[in-house]
C-alpha atoms as a PDB file:
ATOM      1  CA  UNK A   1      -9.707  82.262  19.247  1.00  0.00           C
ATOM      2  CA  UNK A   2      -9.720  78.390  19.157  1.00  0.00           C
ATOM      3  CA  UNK A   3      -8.431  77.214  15.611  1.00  0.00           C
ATOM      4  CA  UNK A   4     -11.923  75.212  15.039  1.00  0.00           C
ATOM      5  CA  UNK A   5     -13.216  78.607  15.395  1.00  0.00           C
ATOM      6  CA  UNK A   6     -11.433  79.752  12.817  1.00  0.00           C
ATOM      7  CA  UNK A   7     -11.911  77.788  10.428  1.00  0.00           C
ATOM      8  CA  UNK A   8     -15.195  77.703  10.259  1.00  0.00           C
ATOM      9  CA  UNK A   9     -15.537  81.557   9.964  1.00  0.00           C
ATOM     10  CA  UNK A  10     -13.095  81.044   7.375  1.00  0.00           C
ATOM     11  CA  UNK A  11     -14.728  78.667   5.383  1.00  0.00           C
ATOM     12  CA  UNK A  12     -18.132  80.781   6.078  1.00  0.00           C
ATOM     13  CA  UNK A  13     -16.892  83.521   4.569  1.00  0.00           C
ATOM     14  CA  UNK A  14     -15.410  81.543   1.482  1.00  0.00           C
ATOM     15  CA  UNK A  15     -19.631  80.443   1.236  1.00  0.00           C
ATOM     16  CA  UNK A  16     -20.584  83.968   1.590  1.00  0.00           C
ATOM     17  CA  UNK A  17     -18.228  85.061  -1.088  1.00  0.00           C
ATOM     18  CA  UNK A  18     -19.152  82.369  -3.642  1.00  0.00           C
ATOM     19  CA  UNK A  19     -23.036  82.577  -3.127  1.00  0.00           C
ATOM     20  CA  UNK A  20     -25.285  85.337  -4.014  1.00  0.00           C
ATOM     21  CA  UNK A  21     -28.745  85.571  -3.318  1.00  0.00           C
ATOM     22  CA  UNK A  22     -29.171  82.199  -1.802  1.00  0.00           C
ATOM     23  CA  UNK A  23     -29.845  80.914   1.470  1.00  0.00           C
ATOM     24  CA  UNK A  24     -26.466  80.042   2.882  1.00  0.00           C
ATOM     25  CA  UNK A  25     -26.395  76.060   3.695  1.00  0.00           C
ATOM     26  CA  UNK A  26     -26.179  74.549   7.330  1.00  0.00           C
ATOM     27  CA  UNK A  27     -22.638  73.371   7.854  1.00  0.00           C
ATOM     28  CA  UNK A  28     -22.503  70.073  10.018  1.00  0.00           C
ATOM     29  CA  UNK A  29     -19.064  70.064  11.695  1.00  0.00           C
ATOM     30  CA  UNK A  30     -18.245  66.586  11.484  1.00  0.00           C
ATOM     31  CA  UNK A  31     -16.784  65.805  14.947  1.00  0.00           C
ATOM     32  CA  UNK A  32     -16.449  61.799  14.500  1.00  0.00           C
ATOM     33  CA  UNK A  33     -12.818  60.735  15.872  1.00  0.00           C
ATOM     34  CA  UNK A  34     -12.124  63.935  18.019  1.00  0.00           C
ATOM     35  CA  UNK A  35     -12.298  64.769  21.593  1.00  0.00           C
ATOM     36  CA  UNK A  36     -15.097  66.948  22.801  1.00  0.00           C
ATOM     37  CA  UNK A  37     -11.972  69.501  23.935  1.00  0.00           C
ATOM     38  CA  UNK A  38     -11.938  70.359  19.856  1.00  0.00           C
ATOM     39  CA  UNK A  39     -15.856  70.641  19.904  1.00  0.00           C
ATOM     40  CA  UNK A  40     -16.181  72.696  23.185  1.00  0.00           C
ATOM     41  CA  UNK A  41     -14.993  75.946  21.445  1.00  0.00           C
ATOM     42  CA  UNK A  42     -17.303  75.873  18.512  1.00  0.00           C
ATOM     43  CA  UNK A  43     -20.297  75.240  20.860  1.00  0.00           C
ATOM     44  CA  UNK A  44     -18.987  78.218  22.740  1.00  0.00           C
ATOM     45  CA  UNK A  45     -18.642  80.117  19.401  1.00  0.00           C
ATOM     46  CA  UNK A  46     -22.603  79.690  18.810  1.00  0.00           C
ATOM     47  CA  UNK A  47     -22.476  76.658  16.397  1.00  0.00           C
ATOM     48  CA  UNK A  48     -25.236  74.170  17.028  1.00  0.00           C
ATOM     49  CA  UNK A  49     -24.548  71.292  14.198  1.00  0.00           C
ATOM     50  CA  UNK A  50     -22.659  68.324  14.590  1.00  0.00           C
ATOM     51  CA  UNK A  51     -22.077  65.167  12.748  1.00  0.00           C
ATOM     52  CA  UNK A  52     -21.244  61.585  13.930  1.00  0.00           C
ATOM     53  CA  UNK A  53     -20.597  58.322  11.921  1.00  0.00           C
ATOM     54  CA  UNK A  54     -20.764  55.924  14.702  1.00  0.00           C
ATOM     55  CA  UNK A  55     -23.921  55.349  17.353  1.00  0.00           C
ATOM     56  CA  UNK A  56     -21.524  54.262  20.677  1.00  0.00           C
ATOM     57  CA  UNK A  57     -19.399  57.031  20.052  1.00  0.00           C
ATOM     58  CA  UNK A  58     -22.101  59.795  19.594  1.00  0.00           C
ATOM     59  CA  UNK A  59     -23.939  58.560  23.071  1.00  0.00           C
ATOM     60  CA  UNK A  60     -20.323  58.677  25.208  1.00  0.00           C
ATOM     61  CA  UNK A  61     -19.670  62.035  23.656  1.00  0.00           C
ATOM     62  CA  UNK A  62     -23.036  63.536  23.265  1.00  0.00           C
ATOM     63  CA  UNK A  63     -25.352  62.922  25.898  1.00  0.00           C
ATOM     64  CA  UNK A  64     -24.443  65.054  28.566  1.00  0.00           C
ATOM     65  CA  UNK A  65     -23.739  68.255  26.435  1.00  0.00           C
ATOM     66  CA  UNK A  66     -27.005  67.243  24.299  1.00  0.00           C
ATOM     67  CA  UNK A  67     -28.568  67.204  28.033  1.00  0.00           C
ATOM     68  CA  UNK A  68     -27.492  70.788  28.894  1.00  0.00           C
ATOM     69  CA  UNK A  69     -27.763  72.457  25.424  1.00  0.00           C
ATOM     70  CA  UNK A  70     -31.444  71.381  23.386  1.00  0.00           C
ATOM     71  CA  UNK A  71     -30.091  73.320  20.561  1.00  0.00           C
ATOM     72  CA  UNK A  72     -27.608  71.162  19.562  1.00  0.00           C
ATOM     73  CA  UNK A  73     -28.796  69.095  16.673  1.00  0.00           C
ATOM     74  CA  UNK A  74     -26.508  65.916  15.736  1.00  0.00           C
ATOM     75  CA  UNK A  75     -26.322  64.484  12.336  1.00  0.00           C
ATOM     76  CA  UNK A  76     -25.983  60.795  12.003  1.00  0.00           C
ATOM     77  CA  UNK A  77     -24.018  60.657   8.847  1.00  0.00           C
ATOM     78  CA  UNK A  78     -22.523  57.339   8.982  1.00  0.00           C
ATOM     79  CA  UNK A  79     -23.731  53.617   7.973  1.00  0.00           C
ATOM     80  CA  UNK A  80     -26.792  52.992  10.405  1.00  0.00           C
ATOM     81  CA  UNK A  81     -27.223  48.942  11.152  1.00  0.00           C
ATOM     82  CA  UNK A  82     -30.362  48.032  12.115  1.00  0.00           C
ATOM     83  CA  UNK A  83     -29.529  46.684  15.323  1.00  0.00           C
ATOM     84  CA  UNK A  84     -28.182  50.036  16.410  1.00  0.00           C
ATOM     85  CA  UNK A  85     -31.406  52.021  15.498  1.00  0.00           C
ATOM     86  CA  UNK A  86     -32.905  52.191  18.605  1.00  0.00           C
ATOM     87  CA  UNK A  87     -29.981  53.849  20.190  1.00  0.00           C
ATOM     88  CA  UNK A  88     -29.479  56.145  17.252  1.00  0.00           C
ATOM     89  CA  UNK A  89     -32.772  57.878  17.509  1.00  0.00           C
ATOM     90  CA  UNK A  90     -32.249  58.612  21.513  1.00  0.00           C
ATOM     91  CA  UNK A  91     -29.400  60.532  20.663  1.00  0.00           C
ATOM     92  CA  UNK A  92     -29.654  61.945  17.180  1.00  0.00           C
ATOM     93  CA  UNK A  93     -31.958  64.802  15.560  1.00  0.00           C
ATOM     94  CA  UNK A  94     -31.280  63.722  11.626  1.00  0.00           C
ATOM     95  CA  UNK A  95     -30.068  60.301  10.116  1.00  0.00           C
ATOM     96  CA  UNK A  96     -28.622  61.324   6.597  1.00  0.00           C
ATOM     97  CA  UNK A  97     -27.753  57.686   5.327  1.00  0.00           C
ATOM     98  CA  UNK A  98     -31.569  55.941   5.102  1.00  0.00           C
ATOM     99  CA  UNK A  99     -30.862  53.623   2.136  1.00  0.00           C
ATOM    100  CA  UNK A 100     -33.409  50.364   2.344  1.00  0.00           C
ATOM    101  CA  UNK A 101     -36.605  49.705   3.498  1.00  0.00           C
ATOM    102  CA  UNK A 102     -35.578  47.820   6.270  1.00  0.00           C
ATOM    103  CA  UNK A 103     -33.807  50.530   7.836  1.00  0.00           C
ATOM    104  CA  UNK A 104     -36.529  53.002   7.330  1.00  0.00           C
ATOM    105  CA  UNK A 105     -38.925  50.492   9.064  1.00  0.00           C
ATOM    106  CA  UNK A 106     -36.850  49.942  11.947  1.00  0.00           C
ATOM    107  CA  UNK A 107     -36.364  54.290  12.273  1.00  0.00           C
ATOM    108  CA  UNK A 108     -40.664  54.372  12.067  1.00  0.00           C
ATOM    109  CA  UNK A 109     -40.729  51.952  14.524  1.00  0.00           C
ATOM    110  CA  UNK A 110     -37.725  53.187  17.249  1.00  0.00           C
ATOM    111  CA  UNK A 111     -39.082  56.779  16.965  1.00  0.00           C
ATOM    112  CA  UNK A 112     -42.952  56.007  17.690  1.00  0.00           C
ATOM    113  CA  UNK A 113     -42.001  54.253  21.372  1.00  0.00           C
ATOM    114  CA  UNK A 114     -40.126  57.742  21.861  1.00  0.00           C
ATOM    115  CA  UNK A 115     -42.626  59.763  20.662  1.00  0.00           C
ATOM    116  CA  UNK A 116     -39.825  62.161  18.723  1.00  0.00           C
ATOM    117  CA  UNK A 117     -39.639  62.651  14.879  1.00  0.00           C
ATOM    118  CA  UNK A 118     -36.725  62.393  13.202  1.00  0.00           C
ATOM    119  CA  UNK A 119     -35.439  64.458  10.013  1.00  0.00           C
ATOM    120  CA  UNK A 120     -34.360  61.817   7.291  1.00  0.00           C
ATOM    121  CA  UNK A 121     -32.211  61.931   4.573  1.00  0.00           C
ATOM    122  CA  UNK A 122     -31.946  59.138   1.369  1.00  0.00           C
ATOM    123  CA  UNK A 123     -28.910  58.268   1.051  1.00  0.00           C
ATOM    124  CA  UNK A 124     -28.409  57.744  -3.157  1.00  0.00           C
ATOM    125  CA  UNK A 125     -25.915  56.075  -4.501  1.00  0.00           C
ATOM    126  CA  UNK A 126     -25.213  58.620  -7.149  1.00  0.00           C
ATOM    127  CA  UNK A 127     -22.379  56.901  -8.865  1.00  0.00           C
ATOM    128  CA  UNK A 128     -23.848  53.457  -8.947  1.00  0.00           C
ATOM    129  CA  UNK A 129     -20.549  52.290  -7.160  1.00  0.00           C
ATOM    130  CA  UNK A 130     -20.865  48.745  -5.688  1.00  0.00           C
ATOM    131  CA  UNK A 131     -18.403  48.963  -2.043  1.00  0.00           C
ATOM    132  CA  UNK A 132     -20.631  52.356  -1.624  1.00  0.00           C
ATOM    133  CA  UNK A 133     -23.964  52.494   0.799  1.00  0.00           C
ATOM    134  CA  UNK A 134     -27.298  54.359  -0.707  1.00  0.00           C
ATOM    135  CA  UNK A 135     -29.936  53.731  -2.701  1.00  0.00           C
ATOM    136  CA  UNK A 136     -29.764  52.957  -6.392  1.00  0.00           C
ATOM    137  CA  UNK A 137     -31.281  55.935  -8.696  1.00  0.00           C
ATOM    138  CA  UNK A 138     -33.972  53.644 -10.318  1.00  0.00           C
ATOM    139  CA  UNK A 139     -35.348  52.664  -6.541  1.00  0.00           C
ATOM    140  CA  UNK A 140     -35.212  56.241  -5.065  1.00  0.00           C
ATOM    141  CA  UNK A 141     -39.114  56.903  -5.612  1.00  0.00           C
ATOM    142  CA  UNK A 142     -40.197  53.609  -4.442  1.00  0.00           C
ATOM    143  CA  UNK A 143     -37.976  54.201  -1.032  1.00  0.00           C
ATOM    144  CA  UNK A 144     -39.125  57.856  -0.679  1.00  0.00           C
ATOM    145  CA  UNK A 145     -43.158  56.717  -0.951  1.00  0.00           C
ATOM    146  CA  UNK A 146     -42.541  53.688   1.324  1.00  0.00           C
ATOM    147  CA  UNK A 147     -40.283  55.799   3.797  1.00  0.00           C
ATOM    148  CA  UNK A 148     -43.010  58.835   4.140  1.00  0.00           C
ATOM    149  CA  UNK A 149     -46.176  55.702   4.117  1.00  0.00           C
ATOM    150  CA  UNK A 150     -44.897  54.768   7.356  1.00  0.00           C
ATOM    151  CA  UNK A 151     -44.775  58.226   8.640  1.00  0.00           C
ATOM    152  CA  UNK A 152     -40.804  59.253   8.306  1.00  0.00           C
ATOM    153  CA  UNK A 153     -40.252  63.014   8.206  1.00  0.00           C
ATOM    154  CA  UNK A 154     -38.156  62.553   4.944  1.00  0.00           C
ATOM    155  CA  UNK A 155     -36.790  66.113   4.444  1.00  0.00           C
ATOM    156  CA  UNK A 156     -34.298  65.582   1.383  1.00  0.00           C
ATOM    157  CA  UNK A 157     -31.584  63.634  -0.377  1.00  0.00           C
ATOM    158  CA  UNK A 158     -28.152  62.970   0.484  1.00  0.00           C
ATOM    159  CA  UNK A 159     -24.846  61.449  -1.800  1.00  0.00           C
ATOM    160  CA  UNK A 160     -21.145  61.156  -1.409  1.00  0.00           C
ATOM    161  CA  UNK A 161     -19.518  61.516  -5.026  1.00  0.00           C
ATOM    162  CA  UNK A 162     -16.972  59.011  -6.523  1.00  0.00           C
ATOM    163  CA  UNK A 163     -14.037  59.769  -5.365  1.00  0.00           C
ATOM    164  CA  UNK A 164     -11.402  60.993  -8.086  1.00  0.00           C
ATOM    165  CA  UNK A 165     -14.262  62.347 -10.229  1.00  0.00           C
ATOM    166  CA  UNK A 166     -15.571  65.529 -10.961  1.00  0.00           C
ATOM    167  CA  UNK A 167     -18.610  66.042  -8.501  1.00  0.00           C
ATOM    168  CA  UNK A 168     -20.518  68.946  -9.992  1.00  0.00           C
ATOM    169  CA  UNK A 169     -21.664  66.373 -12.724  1.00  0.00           C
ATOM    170  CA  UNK A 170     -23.206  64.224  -9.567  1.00  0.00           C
ATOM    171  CA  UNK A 171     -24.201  67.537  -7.623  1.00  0.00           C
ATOM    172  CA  UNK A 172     -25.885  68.243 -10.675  1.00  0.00           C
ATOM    173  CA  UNK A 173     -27.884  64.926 -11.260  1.00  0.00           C
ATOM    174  CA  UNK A 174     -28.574  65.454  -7.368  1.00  0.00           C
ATOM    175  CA  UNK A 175     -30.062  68.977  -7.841  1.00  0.00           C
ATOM    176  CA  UNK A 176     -32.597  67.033 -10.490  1.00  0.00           C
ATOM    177  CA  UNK A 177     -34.030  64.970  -8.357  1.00  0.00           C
ATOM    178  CA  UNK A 178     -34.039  66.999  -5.236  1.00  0.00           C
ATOM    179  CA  UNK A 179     -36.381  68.921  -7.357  1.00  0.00           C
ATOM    180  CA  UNK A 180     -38.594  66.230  -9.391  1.00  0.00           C
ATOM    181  CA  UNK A 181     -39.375  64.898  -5.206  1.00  0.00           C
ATOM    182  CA  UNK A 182     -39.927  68.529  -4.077  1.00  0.00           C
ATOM    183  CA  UNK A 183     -37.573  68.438  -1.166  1.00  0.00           C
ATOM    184  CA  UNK A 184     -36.449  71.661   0.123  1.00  0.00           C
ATOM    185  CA  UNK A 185     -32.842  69.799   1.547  1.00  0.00           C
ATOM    186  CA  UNK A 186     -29.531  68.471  -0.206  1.00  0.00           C
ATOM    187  CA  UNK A 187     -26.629  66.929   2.295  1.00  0.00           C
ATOM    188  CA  UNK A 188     -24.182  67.391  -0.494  1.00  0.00           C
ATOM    189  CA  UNK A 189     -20.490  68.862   0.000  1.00  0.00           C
ATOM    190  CA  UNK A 190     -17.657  67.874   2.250  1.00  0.00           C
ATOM    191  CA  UNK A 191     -14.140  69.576   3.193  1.00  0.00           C
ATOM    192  CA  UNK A 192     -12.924  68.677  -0.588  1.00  0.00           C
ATOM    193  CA  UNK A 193     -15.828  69.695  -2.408  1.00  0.00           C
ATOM    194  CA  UNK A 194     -18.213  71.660  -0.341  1.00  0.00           C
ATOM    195  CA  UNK A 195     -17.972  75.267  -2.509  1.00  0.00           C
ATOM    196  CA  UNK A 196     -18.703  72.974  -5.608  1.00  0.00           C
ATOM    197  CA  UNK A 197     -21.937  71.788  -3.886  1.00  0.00           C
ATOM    198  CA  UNK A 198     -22.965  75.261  -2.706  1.00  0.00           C
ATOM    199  CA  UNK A 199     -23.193  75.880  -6.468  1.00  0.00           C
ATOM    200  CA  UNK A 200     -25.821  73.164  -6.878  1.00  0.00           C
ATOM    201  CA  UNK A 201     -28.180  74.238  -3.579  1.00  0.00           C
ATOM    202  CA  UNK A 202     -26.500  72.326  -1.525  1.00  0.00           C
ATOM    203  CA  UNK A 203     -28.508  72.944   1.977  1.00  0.00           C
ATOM    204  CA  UNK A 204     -26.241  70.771   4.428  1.00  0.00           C
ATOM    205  CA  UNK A 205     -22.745  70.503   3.952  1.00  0.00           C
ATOM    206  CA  UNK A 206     -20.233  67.821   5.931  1.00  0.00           C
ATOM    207  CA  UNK A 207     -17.271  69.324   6.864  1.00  0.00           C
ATOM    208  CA  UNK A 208     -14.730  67.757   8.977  1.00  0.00           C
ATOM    209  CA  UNK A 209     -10.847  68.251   8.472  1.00  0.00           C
ATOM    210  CA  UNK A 210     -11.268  71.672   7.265  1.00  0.00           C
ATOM    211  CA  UNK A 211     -12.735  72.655  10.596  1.00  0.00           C
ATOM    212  CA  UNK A 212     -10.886  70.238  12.689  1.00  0.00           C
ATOM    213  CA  UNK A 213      -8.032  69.148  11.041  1.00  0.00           C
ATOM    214  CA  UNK A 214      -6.619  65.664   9.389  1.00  0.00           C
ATOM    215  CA  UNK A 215      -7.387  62.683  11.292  1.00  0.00           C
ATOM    216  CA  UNK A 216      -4.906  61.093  12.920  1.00  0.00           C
END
């Protein structure tokens, strides 16, 4: 058995132990930086999730195995520029970083000339951090209204916690407003953190060098 493999049982079965009686989350393996050699054995192994950061890289990796295998869904969980929008939607099935109104616009727009629907994410900035991407708290509502106005499947919220901080205090504050917007979905939880976040609902987790190893 491939080490990916592996390690994504193992951390499944860390979930399953931690968790009872809830739905056990979707984990994105978070392939950004590796060679589709590392990703082939966990598409063997029956997993269909996969996250990207960068648009150019998810089209040379992705399109052909996307082309042979419709199940495969691929998580843009990365910084989307506008410019790169209309590439993005070609090849992805969810965009987890929506943070302006601009972007969401651009998504609307990109999606209709395809005729596909895409499953968005907010991305809040849950720690009010400047150097970090996502909406600010106090502007959430407005962007979720606007974003679903112009006919954006907006499925749930998404953060990435201050570094060097405990997260279940922002996993916690996330859970709140996942539930005052009644969204069923929370990208919450990386390789560091991801058992905290299962504690708070989490629904999508984004796991990288715990499946694949440290970057190098």
């Amino acid at each position: 058995m491939h080490r990916t493999v592996e390690n994504l049982i193992n951390i499944e079965s860390k979930i399953k132990s931690s968790l009872t009686n809830v739905k056990l989350p979707k984990i994105i393996a978070v392939s950004k930086t590796f060679d589709i050699d590392k990703i082939i054995p966990l598409i063997k192994h029956g997993h269909l999730d996969f996250g990207e950061n960068k648009v150019q890289e998810a089209i040379d990796k992705w399109t052909a195995i996307k082309q042979k295998n419709s199940e495969i869904k691929l998580h843009m969980i990365g910084k989307l520029q506008t410019n790169k929008v209309k590439f993005a939607v070609k090849i992805f099935d969810y965009i987890h970083s929506v943070d302006s109104e601009k972007l969401a616009k651009k998504i609307s727009e990109e999606q209709k000339k395809i005729n596909k629907k895409i499953k968005i994410f907010i991305q809040v900035n849950i720690g009010s951090e400047d150097q970090k991407s996502g909406i600010k708290k106090n502007q959430l509502n407005d962007l979720i209204n606007f974003a679903k106005k112009i006919g954006l499947d907006v499925i749930g919220i998404m953060c990435i916690p201050p570094l060097n901080e405990d997260p279940k205090i922002y996993f916690k504050e996330m859970l709140k407003l996942k539930e005052l917007n009644n969204f069923n979905d929370l990208s919450m939880g990386m390789s560091s953190d991801y058992l905290d976040a299962c504690k708070f609902n989490s629904t999508f987790l984004r796991i990288g060098s715990s499946i694949f190893g440290i970057r190098s």
